[in-house]
N, C-alpha and C. Protein backbone atom coordinates (compact mmCIF):
# COMPACT_ATOMS: atom_id res chain seq x y z
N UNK A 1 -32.92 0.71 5.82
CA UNK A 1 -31.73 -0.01 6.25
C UNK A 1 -31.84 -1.50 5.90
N UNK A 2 -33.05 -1.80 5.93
CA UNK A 2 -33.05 -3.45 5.79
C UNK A 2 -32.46 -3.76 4.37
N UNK A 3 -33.03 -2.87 3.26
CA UNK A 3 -32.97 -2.76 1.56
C UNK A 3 -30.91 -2.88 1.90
N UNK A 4 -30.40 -2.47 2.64
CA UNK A 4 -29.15 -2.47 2.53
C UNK A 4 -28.70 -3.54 2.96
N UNK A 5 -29.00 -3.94 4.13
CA UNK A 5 -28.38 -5.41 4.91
C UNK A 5 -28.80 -6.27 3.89
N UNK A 6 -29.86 -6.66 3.00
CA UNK A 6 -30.34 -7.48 2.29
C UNK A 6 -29.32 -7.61 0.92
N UNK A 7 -28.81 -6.32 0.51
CA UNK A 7 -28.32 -5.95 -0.70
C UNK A 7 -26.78 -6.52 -0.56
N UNK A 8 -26.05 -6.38 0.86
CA UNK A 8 -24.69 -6.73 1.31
C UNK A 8 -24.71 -8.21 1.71
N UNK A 9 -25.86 -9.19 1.56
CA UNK A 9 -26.12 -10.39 1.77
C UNK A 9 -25.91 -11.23 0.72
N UNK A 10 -26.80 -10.50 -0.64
CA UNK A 10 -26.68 -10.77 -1.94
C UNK A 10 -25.44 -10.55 -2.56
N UNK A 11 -24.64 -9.47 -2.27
CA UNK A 11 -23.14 -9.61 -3.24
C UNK A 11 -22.08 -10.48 -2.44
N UNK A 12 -22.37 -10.67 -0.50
CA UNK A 12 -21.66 -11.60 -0.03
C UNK A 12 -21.66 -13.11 -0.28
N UNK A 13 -23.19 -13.31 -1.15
CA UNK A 13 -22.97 -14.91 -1.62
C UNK A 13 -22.20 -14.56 -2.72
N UNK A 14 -22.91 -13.92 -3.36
CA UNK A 14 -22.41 -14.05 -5.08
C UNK A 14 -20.73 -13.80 -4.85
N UNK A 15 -20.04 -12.88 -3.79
CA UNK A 15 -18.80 -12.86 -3.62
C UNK A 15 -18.02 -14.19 -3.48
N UNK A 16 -18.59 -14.98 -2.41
CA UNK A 16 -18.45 -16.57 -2.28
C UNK A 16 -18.33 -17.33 -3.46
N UNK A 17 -19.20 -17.18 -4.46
CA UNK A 17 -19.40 -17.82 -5.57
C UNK A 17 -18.28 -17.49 -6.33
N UNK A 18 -17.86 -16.52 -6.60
CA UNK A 18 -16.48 -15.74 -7.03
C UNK A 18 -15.09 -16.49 -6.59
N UNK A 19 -15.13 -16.40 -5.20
CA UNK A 19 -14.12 -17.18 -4.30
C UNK A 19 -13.62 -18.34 -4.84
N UNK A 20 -14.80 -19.14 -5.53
CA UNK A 20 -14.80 -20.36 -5.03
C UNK A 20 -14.43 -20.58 -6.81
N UNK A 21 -14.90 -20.09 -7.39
CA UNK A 21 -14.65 -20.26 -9.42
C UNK A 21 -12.98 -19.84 -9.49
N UNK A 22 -12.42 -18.76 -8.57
CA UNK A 22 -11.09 -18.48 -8.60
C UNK A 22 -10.26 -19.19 -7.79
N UNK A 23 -10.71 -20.19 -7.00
CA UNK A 23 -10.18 -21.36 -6.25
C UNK A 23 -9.39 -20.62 -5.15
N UNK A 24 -10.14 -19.74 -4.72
CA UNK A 24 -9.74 -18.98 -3.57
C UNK A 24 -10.37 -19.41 -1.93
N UNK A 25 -9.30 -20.09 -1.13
CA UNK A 25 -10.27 -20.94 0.10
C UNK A 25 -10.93 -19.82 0.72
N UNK A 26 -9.63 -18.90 1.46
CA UNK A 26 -10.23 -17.96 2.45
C UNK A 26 -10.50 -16.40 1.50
N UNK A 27 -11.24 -15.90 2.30
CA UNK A 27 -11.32 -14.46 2.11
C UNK A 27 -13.29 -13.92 2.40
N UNK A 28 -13.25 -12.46 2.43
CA UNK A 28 -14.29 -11.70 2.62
C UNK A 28 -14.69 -10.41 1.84
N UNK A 29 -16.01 -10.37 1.53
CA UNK A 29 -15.92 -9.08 0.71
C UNK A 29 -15.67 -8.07 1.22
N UNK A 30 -15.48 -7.76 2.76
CA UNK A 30 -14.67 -5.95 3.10
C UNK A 30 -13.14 -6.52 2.50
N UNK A 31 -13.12 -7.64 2.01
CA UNK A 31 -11.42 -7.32 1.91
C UNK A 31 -11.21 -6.24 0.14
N UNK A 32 -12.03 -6.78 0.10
CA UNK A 32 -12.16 -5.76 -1.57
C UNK A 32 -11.55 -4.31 -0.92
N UNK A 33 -12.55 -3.73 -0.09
CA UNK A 33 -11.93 -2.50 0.76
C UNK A 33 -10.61 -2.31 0.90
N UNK A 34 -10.70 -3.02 1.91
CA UNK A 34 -9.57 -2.83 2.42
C UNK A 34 -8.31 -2.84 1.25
N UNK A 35 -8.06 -4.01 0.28
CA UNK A 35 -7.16 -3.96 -0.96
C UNK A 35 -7.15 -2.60 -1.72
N UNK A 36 -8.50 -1.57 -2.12
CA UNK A 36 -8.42 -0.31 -2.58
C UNK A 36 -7.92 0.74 -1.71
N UNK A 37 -8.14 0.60 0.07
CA UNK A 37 -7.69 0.97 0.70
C UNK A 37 -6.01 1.48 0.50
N UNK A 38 -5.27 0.44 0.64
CA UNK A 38 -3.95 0.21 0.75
C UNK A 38 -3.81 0.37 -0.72
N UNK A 39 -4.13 0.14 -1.97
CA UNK A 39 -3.62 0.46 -3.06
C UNK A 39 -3.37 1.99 -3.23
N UNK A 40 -4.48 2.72 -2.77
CA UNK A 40 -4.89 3.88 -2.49
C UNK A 40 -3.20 4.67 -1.81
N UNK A 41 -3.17 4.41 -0.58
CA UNK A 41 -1.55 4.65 0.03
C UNK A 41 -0.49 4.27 -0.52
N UNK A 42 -0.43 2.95 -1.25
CA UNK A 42 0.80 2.96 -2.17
C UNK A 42 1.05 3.82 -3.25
N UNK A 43 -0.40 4.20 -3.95
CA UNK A 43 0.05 4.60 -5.58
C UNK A 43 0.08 6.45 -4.31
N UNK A 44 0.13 6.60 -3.68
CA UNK A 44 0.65 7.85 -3.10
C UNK A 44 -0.56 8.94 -2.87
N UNK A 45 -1.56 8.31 -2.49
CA UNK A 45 -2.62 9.17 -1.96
C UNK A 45 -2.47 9.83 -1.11
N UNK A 46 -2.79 11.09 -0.77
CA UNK A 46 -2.69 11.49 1.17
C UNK A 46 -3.70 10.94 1.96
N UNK A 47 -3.16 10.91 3.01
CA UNK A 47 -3.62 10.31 4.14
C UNK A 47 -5.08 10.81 4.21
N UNK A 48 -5.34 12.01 3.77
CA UNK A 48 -6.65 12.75 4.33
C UNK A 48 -7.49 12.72 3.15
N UNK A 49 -7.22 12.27 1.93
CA UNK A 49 -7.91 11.60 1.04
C UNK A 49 -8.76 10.22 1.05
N UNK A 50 -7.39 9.39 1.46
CA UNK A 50 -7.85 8.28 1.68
C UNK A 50 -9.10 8.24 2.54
N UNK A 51 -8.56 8.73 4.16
CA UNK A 51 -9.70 8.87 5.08
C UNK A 51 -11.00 9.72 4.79
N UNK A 52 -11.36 10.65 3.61
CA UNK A 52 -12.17 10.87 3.24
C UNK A 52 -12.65 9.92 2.52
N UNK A 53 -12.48 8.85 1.26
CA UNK A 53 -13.04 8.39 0.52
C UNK A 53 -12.86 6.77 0.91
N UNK A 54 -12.73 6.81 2.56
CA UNK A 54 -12.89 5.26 3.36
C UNK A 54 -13.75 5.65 4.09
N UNK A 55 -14.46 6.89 4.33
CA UNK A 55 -15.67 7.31 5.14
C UNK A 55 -15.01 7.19 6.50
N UNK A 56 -13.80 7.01 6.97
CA UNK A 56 -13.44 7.03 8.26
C UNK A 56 -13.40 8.50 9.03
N UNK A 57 -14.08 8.97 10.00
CA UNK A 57 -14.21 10.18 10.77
C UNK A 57 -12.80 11.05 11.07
N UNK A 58 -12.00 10.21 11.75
CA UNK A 58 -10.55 10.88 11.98
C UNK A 58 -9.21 9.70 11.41
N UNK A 59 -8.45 9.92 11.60
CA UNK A 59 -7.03 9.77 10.97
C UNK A 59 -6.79 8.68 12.23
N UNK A 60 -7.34 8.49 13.39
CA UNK A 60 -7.39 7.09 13.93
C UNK A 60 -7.46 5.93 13.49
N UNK A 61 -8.87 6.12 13.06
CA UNK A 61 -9.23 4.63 12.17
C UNK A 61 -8.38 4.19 11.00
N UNK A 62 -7.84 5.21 10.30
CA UNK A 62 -7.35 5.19 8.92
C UNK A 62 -6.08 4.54 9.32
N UNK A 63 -5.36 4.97 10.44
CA UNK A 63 -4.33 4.69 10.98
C UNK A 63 -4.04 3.43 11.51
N UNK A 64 -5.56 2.67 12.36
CA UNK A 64 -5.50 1.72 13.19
C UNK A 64 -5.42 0.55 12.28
N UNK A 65 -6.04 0.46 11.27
CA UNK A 65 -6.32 -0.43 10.35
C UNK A 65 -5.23 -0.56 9.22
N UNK A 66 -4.58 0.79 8.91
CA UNK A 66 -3.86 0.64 7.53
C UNK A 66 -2.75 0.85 7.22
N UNK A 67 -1.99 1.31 8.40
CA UNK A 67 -0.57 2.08 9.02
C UNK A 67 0.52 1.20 8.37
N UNK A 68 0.19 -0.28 8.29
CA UNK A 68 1.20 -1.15 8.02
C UNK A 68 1.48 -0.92 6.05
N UNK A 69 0.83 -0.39 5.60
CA UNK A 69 0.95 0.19 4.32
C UNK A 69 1.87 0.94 4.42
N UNK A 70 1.58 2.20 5.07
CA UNK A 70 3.21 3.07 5.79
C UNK A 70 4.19 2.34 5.45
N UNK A 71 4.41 1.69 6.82
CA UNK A 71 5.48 1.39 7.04
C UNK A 71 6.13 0.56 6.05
N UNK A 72 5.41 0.36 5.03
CA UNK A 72 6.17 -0.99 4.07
C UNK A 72 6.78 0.44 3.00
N UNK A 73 5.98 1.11 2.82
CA UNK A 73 6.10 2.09 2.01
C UNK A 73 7.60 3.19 2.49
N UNK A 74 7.63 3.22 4.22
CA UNK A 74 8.54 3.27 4.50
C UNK A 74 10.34 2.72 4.33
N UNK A 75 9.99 1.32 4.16
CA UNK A 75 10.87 0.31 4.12
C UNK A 75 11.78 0.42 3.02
N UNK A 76 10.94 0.71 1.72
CA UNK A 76 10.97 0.93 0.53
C UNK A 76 11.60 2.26 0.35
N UNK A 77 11.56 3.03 0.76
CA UNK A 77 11.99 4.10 0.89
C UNK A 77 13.38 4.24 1.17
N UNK A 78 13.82 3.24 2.42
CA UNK A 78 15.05 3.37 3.03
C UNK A 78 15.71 3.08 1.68
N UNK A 79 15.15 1.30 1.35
CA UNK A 79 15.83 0.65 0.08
C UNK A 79 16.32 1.55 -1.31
N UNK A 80 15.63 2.46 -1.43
CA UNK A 80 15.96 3.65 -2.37
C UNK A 80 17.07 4.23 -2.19
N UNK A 81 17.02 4.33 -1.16
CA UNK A 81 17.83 5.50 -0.20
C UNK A 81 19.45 5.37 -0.26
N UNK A 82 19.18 4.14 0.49
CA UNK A 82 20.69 3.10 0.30
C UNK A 82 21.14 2.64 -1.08
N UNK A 83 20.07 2.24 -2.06
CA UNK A 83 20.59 2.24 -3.21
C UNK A 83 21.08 3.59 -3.91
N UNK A 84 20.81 4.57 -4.03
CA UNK A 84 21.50 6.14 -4.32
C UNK A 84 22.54 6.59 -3.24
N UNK A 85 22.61 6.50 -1.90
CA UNK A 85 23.42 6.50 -1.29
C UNK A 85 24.79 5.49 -1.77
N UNK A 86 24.73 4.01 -2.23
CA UNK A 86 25.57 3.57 -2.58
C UNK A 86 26.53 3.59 -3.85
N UNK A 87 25.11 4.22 -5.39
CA UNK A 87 25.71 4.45 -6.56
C UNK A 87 26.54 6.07 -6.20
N UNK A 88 26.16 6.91 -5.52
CA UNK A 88 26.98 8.24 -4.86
C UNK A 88 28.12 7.90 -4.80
N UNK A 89 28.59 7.21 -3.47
CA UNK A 89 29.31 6.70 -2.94
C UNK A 89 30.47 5.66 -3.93
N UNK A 90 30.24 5.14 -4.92
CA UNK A 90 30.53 4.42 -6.24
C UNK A 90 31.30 5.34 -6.79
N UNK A 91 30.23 5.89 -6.95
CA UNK A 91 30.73 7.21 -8.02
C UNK A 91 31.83 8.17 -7.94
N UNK A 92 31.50 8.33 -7.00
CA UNK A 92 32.91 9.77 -5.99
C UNK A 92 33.91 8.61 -5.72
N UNK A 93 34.32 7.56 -5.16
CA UNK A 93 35.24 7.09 -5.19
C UNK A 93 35.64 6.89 -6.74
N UNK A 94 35.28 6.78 -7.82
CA UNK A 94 35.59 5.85 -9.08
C UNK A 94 36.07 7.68 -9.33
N UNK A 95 35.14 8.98 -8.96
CA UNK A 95 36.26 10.17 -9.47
C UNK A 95 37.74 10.19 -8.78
N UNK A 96 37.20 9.94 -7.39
CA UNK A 96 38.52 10.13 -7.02
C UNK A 96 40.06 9.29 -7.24
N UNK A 97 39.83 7.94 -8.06
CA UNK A 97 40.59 7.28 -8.49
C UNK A 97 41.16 8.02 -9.79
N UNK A 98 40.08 8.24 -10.38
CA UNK A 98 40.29 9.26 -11.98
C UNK A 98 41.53 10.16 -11.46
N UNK A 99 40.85 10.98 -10.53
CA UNK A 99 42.07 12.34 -9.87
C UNK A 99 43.69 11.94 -9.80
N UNK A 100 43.63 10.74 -9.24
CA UNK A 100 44.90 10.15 -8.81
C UNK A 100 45.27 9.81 -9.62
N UNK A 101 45.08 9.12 -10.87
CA UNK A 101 45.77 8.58 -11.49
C UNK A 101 46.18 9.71 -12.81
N UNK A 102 45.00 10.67 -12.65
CA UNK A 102 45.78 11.53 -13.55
C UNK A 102 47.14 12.79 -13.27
N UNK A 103 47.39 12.38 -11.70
CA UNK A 103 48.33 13.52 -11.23
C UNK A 103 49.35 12.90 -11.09
C-alpha cells in the first residue's frame, strides 16, 4: 500500500506541474475521474457500466456523485423534444393550409 500512496503523490505533483504550464489556478487529479466519469454518461454509457468501471459497489455512489450528468442529459432531452414537437406542429399546420387553399 505504501508503493501506492507514494505513486499517487508523484503524479499529484507532476499533475500540479501540468496545472500550472496550462495556466490552470484551481483543480485536482481525482478530477481527471471524475471528467471520464461524466463523459462516460454523456456519450451514453449505462449506468451499470459506468459503476462497474468507477469501481463504485452500488448505484448509490454512482448516483450521489454524478446524477447531475442525468439531469443535464435530461434537460437536453426535453430541448429535443420541443424542438420536433414544434417542427410537427409547423408542419401539420403548413398541410393544413395546403388543404384549404386547395378546396
Amino acid at each position: 500500500m505504501k508503493e501506492q500512496s507514494q505513486t499517487y503523490r508523484y503524479c499529484g505533483r507532476d499533475f500540479t506541474k501540468i496545472l500550472q504550464r496550462a495556466s490552470i489556478e484551481e483543480g485536482e487529479f481525482h478530477d481527471l475521474r471524475r471528467t471520464a466519469i461524466c463523459n462516460w454518461f454523456k456519450e451514453g454509457m449505462s449506468e451499470y457500466d459506468v459503476m462497474k468501471l468507477a469501481g463504485h459497489a452500488d448505484f448509490e455512489t454512482t448516483h450521489k456523485f454524478y446524477l447531475r450528468v442525468r439531469d443535464d442529459i435530461v434537460h437536453r432531452a426535453r430541448q429535443v423534444t420541443a424542438r420536433g414537437l414544434c417542427q410537427n406542429l409547423l408542419q401539420n399546420c403548413c398541410n393544413c393550409i395546403v388543404q384549404v387553399e386547395k378546396h
